[in-house]
C-alpha atoms as a PDB file:
ATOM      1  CA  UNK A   1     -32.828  13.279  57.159  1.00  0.00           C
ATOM      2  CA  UNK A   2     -30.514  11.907  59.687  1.00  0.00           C
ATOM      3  CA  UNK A   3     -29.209   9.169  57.206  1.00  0.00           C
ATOM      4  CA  UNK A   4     -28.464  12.214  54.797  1.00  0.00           C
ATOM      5  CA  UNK A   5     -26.534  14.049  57.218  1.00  0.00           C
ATOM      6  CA  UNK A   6     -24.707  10.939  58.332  1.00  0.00           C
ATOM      7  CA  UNK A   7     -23.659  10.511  54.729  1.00  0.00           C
ATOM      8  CA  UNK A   8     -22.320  14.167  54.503  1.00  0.00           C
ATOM      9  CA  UNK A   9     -20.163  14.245  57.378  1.00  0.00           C
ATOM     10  CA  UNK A  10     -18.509  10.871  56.813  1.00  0.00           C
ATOM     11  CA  UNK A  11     -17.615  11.845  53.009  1.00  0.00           C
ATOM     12  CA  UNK A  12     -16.128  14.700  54.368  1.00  0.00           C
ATOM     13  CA  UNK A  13     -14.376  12.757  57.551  1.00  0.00           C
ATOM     14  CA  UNK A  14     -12.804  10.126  54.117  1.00  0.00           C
ATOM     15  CA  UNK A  15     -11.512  13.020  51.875  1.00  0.00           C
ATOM     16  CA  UNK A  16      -8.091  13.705  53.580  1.00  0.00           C
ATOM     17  CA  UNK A  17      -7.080   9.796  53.480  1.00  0.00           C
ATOM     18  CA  UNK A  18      -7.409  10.032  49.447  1.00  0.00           C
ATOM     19  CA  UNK A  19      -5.681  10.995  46.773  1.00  0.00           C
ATOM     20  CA  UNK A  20      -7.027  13.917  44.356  1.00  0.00           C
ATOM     21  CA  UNK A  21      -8.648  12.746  41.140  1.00  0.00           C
ATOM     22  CA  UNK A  22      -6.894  12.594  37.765  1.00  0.00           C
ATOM     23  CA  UNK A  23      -8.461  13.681  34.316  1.00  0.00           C
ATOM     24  CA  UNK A  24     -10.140  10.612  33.176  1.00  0.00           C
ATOM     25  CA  UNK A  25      -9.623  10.915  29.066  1.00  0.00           C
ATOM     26  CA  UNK A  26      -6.508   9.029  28.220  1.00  0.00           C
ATOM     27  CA  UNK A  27      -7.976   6.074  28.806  1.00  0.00           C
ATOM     28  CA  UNK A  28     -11.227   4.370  28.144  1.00  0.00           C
ATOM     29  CA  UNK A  29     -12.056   4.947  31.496  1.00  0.00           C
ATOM     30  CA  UNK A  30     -15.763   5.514  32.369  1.00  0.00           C
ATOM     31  CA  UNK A  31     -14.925   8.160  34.886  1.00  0.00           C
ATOM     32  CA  UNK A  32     -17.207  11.655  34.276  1.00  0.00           C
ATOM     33  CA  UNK A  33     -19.492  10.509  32.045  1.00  0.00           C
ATOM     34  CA  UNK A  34     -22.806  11.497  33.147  1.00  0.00           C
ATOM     35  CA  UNK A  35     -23.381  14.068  35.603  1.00  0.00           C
ATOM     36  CA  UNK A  36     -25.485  12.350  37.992  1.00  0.00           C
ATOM     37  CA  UNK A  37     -22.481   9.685  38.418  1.00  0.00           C
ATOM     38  CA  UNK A  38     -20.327  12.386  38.699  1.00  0.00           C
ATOM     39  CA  UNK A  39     -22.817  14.101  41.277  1.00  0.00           C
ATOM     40  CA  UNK A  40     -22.161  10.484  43.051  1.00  0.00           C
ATOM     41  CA  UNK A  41     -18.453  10.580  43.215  1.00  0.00           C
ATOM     42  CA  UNK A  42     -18.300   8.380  40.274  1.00  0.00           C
ATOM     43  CA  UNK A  43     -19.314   5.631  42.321  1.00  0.00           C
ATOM     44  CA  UNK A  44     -21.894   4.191  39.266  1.00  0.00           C
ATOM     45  CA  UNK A  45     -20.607   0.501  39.122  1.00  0.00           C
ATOM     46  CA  UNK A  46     -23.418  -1.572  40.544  1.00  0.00           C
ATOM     47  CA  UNK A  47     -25.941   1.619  40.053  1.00  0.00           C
ATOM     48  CA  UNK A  48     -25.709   1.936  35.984  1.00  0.00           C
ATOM     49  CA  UNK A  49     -29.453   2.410  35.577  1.00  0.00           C
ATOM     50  CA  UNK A  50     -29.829   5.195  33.233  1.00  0.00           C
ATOM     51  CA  UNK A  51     -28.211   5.550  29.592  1.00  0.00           C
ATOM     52  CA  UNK A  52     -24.673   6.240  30.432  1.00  0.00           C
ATOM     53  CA  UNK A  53     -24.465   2.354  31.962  1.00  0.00           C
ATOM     54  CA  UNK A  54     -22.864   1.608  28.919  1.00  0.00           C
ATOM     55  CA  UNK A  55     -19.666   3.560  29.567  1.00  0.00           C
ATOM     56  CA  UNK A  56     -20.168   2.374  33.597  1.00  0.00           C
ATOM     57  CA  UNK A  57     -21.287  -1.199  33.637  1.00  0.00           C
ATOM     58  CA  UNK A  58     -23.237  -2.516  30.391  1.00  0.00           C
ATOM     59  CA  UNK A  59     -25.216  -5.045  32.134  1.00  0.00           C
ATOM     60  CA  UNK A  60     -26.755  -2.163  34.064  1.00  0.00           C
ATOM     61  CA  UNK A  61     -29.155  -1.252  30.442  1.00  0.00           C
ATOM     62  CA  UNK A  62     -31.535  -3.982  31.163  1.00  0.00           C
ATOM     63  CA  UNK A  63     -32.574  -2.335  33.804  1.00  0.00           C
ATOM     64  CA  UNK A  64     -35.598  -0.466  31.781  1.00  0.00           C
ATOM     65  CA  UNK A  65     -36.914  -0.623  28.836  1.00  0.00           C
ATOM     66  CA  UNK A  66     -37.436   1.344  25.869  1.00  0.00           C
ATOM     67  CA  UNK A  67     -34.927   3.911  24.397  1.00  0.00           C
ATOM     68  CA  UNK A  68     -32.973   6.298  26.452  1.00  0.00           C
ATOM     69  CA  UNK A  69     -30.599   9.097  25.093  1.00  0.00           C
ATOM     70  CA  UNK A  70     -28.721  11.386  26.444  1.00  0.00           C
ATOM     71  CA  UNK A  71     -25.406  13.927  26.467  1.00  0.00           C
ATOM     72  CA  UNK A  72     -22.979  15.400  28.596  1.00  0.00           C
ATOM     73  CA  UNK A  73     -21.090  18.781  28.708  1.00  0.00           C
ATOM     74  CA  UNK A  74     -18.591  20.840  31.018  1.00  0.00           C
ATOM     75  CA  UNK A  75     -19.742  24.334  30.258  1.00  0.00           C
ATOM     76  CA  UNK A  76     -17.746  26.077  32.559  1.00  0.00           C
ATOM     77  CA  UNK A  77     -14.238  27.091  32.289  1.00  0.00           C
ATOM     78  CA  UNK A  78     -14.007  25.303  28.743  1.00  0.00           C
ATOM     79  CA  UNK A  79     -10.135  26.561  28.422  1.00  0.00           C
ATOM     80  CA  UNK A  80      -9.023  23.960  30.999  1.00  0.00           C
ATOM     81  CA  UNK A  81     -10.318  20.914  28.702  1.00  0.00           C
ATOM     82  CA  UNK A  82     -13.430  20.131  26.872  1.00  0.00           C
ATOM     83  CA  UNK A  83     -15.300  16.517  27.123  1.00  0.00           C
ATOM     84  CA  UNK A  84     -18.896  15.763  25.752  1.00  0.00           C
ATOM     85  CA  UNK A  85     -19.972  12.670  25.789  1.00  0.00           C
ATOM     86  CA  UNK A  86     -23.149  11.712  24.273  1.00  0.00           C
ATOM     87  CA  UNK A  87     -24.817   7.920  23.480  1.00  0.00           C
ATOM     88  CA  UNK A  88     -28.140   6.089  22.868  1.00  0.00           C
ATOM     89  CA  UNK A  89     -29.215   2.477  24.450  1.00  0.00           C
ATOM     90  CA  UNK A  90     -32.240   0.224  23.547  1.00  0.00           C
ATOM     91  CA  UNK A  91     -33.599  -2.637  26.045  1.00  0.00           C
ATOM     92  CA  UNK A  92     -36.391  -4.361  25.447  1.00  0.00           C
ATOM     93  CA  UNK A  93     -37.531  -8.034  27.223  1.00  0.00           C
ATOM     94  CA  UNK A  94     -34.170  -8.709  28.585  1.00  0.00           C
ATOM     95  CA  UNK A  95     -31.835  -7.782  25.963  1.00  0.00           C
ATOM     96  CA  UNK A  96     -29.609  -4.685  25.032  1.00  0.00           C
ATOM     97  CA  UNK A  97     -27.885  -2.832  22.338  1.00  0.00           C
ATOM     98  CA  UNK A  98     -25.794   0.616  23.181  1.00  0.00           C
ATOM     99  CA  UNK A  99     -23.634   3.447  20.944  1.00  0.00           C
ATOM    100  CA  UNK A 100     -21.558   5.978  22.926  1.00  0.00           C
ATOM    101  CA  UNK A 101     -18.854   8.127  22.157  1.00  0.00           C
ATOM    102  CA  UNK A 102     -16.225  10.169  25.199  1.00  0.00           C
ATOM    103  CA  UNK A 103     -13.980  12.785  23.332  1.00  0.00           C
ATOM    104  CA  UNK A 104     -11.897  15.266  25.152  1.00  0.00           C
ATOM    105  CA  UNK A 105     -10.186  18.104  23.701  1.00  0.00           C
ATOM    106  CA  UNK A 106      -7.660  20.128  25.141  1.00  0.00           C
ATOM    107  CA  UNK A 107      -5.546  17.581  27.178  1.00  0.00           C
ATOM    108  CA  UNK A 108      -2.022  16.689  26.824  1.00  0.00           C
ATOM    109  CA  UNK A 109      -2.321  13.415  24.554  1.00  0.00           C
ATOM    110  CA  UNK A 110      -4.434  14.938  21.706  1.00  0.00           C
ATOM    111  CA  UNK A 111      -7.913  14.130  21.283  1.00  0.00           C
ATOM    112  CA  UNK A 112      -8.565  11.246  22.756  1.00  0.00           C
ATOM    113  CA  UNK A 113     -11.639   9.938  21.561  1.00  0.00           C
ATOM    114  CA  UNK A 114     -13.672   6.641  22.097  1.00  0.00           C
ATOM    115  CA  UNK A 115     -16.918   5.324  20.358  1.00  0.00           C
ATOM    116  CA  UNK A 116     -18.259   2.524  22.629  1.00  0.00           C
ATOM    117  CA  UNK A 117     -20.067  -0.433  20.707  1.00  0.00           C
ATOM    118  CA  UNK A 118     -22.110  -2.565  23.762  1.00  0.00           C
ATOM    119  CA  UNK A 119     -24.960  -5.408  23.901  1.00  0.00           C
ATOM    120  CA  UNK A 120     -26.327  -6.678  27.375  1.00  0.00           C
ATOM    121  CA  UNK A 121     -28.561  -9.970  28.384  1.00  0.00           C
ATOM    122  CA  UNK A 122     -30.573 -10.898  31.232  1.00  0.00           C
ATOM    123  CA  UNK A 123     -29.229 -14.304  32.138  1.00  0.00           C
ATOM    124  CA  UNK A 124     -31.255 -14.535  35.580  1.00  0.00           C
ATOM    125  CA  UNK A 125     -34.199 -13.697  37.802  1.00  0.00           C
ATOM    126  CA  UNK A 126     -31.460 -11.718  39.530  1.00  0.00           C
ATOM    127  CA  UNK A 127     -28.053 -11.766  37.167  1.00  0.00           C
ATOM    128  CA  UNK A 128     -26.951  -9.752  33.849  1.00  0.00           C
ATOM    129  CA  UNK A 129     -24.550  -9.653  31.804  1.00  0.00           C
ATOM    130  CA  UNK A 130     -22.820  -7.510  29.357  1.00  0.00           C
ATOM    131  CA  UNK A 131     -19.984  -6.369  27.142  1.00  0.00           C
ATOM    132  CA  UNK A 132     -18.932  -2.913  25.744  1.00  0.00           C
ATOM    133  CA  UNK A 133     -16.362  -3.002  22.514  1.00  0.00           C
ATOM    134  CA  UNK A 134     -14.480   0.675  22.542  1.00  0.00           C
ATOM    135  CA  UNK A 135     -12.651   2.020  19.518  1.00  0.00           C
ATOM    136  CA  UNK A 136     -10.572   4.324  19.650  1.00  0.00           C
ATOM    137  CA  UNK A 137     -10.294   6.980  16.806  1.00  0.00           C
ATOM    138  CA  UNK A 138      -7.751   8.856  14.513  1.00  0.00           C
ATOM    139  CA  UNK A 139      -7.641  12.524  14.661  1.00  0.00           C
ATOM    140  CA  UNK A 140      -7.392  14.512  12.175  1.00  0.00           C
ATOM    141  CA  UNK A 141      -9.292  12.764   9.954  1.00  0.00           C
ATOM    142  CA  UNK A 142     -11.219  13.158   7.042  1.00  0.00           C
ATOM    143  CA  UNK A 143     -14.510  11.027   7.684  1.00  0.00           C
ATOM    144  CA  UNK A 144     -16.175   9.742  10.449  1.00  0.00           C
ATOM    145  CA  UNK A 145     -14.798   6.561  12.045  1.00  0.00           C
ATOM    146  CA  UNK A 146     -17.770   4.201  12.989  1.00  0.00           C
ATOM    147  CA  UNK A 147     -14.528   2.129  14.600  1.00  0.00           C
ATOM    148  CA  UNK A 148     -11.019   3.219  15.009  1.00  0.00           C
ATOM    149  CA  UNK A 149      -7.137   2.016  15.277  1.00  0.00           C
ATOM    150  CA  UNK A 150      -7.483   0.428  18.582  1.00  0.00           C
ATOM    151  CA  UNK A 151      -9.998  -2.146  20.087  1.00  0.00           C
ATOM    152  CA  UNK A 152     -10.191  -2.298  23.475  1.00  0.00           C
ATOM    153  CA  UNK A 153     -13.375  -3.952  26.302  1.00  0.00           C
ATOM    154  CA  UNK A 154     -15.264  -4.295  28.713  1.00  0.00           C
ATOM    155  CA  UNK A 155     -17.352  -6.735  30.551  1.00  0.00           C
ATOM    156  CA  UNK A 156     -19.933  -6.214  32.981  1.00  0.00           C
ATOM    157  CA  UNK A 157     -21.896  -7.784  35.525  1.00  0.00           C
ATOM    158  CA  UNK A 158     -25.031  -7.056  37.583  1.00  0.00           C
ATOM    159  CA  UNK A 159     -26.230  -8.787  40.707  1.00  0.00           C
ATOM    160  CA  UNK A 160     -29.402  -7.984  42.390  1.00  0.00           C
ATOM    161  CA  UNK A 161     -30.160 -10.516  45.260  1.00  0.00           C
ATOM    162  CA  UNK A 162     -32.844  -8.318  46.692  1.00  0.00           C
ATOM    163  CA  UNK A 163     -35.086  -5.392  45.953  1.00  0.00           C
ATOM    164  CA  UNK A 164     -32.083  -2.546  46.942  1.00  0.00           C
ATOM    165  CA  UNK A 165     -29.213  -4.203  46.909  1.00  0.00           C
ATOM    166  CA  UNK A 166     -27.140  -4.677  44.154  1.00  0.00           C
ATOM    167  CA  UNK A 167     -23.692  -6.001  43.032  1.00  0.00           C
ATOM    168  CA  UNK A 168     -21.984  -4.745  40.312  1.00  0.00           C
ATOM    169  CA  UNK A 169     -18.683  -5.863  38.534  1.00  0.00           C
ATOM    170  CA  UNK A 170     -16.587  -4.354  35.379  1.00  0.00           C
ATOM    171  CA  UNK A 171     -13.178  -5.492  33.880  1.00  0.00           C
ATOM    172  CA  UNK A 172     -11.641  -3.510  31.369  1.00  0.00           C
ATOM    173  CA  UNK A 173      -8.900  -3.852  28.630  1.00  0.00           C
ATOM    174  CA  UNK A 174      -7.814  -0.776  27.860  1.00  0.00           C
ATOM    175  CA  UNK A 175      -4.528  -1.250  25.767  1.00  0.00           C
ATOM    176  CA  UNK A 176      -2.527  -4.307  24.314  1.00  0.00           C
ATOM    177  CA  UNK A 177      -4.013  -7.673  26.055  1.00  0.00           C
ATOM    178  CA  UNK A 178      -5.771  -8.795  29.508  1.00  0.00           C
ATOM    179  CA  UNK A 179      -7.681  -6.846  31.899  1.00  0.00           C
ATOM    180  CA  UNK A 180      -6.120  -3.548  33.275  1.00  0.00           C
ATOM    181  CA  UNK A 181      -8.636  -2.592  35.925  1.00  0.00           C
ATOM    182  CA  UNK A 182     -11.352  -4.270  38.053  1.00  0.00           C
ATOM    183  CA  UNK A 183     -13.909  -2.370  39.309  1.00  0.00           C
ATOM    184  CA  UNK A 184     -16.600  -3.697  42.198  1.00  0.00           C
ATOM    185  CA  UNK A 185     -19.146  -1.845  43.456  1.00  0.00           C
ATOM    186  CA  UNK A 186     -22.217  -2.217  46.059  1.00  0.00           C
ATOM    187  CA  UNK A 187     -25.342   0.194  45.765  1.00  0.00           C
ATOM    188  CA  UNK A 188     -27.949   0.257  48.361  1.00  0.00           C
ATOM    189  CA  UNK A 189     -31.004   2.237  48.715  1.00  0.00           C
ATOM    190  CA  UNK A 190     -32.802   2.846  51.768  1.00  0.00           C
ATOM    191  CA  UNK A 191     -36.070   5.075  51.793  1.00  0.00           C
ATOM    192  CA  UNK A 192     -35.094   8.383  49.910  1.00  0.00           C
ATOM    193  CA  UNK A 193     -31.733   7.257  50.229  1.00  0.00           C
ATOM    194  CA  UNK A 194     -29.427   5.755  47.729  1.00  0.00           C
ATOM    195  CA  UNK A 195     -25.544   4.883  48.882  1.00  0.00           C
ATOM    196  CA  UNK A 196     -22.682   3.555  46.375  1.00  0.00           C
ATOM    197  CA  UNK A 197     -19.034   2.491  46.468  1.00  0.00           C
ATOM    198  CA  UNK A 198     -16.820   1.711  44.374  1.00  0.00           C
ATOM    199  CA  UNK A 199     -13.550   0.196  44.654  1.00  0.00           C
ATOM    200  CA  UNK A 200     -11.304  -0.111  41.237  1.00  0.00           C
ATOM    201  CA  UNK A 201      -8.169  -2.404  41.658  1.00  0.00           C
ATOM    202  CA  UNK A 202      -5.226  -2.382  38.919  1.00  0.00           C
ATOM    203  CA  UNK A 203      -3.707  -4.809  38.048  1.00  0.00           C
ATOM    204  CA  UNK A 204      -0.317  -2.874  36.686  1.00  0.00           C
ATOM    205  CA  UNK A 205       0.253  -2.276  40.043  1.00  0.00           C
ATOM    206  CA  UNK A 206      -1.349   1.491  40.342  1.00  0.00           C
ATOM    207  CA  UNK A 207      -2.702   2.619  43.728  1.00  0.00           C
ATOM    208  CA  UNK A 208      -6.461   1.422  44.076  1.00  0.00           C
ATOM    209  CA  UNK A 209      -8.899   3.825  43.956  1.00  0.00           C
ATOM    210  CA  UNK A 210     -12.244   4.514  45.747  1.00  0.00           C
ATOM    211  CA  UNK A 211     -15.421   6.123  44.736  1.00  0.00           C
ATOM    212  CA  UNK A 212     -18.456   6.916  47.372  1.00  0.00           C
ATOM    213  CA  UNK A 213     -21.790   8.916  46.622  1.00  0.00           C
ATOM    214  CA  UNK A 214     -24.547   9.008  48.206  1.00  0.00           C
ATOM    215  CA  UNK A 215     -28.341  10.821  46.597  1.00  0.00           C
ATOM    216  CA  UNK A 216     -30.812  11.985  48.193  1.00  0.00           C
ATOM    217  CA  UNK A 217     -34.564  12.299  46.598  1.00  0.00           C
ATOM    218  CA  UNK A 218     -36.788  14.196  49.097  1.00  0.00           C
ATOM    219  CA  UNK A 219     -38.985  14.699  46.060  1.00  0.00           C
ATOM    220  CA  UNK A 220     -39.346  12.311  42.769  1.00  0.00           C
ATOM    221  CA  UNK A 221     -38.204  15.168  40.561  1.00  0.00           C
ATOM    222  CA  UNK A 222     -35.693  17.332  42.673  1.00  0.00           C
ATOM    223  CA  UNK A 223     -32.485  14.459  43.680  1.00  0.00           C
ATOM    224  CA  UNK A 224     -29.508  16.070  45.899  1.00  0.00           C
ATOM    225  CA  UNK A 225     -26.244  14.004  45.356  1.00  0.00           C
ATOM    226  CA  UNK A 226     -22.869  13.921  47.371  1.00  0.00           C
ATOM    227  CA  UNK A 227     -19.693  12.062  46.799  1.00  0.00           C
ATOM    228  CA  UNK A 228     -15.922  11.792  47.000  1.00  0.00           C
ATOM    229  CA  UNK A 229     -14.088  10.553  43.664  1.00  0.00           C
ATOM    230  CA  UNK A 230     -10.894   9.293  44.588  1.00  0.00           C
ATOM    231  CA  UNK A 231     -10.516  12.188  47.245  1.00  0.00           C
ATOM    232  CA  UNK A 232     -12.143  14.857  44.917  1.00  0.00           C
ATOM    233  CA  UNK A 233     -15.797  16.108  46.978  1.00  0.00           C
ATOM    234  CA  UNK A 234     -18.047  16.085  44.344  1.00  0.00           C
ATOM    235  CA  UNK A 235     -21.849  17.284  44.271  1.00  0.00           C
ATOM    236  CA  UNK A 236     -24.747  17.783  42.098  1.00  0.00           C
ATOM    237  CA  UNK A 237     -28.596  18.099  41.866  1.00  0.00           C
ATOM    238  CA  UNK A 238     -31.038  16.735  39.252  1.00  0.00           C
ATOM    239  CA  UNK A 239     -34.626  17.644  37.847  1.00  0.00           C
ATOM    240  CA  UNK A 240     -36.946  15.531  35.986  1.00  0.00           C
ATOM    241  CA  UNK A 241     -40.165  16.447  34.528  1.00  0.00           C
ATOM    242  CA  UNK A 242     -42.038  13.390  31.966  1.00  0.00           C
ATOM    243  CA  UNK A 243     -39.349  11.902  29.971  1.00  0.00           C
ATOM    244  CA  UNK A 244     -36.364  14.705  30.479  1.00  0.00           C
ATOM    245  CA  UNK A 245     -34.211  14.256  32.959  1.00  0.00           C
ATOM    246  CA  UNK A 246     -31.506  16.966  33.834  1.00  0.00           C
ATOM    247  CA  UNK A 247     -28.432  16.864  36.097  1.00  0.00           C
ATOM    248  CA  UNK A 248     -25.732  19.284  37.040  1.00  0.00           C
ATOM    249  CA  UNK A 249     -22.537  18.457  39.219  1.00  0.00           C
ATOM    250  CA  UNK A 250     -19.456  20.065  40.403  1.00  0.00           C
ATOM    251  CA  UNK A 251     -16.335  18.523  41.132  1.00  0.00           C
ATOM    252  CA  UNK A 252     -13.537  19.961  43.504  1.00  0.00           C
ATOM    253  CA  UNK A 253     -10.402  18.999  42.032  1.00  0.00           C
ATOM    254  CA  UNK A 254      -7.281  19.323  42.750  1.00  0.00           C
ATOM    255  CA  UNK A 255      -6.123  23.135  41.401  1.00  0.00           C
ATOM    256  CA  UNK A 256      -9.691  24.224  40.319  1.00  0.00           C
ATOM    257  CA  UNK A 257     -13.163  22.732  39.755  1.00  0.00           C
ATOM    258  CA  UNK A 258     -15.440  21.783  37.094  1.00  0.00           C
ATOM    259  CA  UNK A 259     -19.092  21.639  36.254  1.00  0.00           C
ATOM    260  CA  UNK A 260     -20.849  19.317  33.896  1.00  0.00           C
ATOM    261  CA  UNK A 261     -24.656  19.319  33.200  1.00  0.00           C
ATOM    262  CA  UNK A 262     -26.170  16.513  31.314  1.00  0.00           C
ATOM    263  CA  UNK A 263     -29.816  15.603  29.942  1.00  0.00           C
ATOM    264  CA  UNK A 264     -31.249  12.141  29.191  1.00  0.00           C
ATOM    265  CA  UNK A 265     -34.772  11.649  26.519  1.00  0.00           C
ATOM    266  CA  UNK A 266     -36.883   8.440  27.255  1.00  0.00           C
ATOM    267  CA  UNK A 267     -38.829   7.308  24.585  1.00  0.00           C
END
């Protein structure tokens, strides 16, 4: 409880040194996919253990096995902008395969709209490895684009030298050629306790930007989550009953907030 409470106050102590989020969608950007990364100020990186890991860090879907789908959806205050993304991953012995897809409507470039093509290997008693292809589609159109106009990547990397404490690494291209952004992240958990940070470093020259969350399970099913995303509080809470998982989450941005609630199937 006191390692909770510690976490609270110094999120709140680090939001005045930051700068306010930005909308995420112009850009194949992995930022508010998922509400329980959300719920954890974005700070995902080296966590990426549930379905959306292949937006956040693909290396992060060997980390079960089996199928796992989910969706996402901001339900409240849909005039501002709408984004709903949704995707399915398979891991089985060591190896991956993932579809996603991050479309926004209601934002000033259009529709800008992603499907995410990723694959993922174990390469190590402690090491994995992947790499997330992103398309990015046409709109109008008149058929459904299984690719798009523009290729862009990512590549992702998971280190786990002990039971909890892990590493986590992702470089994306996002237009034209190279890497645009570097993200590195750390995730710790300690009893009922899990802490993540997230640093992502451009290398255009944009300000860097930091991520914290922290979650909070005094039961299995009922998780409490806290973070700051870029200087934007964010929190959430979860529920999980068999194979359904459910998480809401709130973030405080700059002029108004936003809620998201998403739901993940295991199979």
């Amino acid at each position: 409880m006191k390692i909770a409470y510690a976490a609270v106050c110094f999120l709140w102590l680090i939001i005045p040194v930051c700068g306010h989020a930005v909308f995420p969608f112009e850009s194949a950007r992995p930022l508010y996919v998922g509400a329980r990364a959300l719920g954890m100020g974005n700070a995902f990186t080296a966590v990426a253990d549930d379905a959306t890991a292949g937006f956040w860090n693909p290396a992060g879907l060997i980390q079960w096995q089996g199928v796992k789908l989910f969706g996402v959806n901001k339900f409240h205050d849909r005039g501002d902008y709408r984004f709903d993304p949704k995707g399915i991953g398979y891991s089985w012995r060591g190896y991956s395969l993932f579809w996603g897809n991050k479309i926004a409507l209601g934002v000033n470039s259009g529709v800008p709209d992603f499907n995410y093509y990723g694959v993922a290997c174990q390469v190590g008693s402690y090491t994995a490895v992947g790499m997330s292809l992103k398309f990015k589609r046409r709109h109008p159109s008149d058929f459904y684009q299984f690719f798009g106009y523009q290729t862009a990547y990512d590549i992702g990397a998971l280190f786990k030298p002990r039971k909890h404490l892990k590493f986590g690494c992702l470089l994306q291209n996002l237009d034209g050629y190279g890497i645009q952004w570097v993200t590195l992240g750390t995730a710790y958990r300690y009893a009922l306790c899990e802490f993540s940070v997230d640093v992502a470093l451009s290398t255009e020259g944009a300000s860097p930007e930091l991520y914290i969350g922290a979650e909070w399970a005094p039961f299995p099913f009922l998780p409490i989550r806290l973070g700051s995303s870029n200087g934007a509080l964010t929190a959430g809470i979860g529920g999980a009953w068999k194979t359904v998982c459910i998480n809401y989450a709130h973030i405080f941005e700059k002029n108004f907030g936003s809620d998201f609630i998403s739901a993940e199937f295991r199979f």
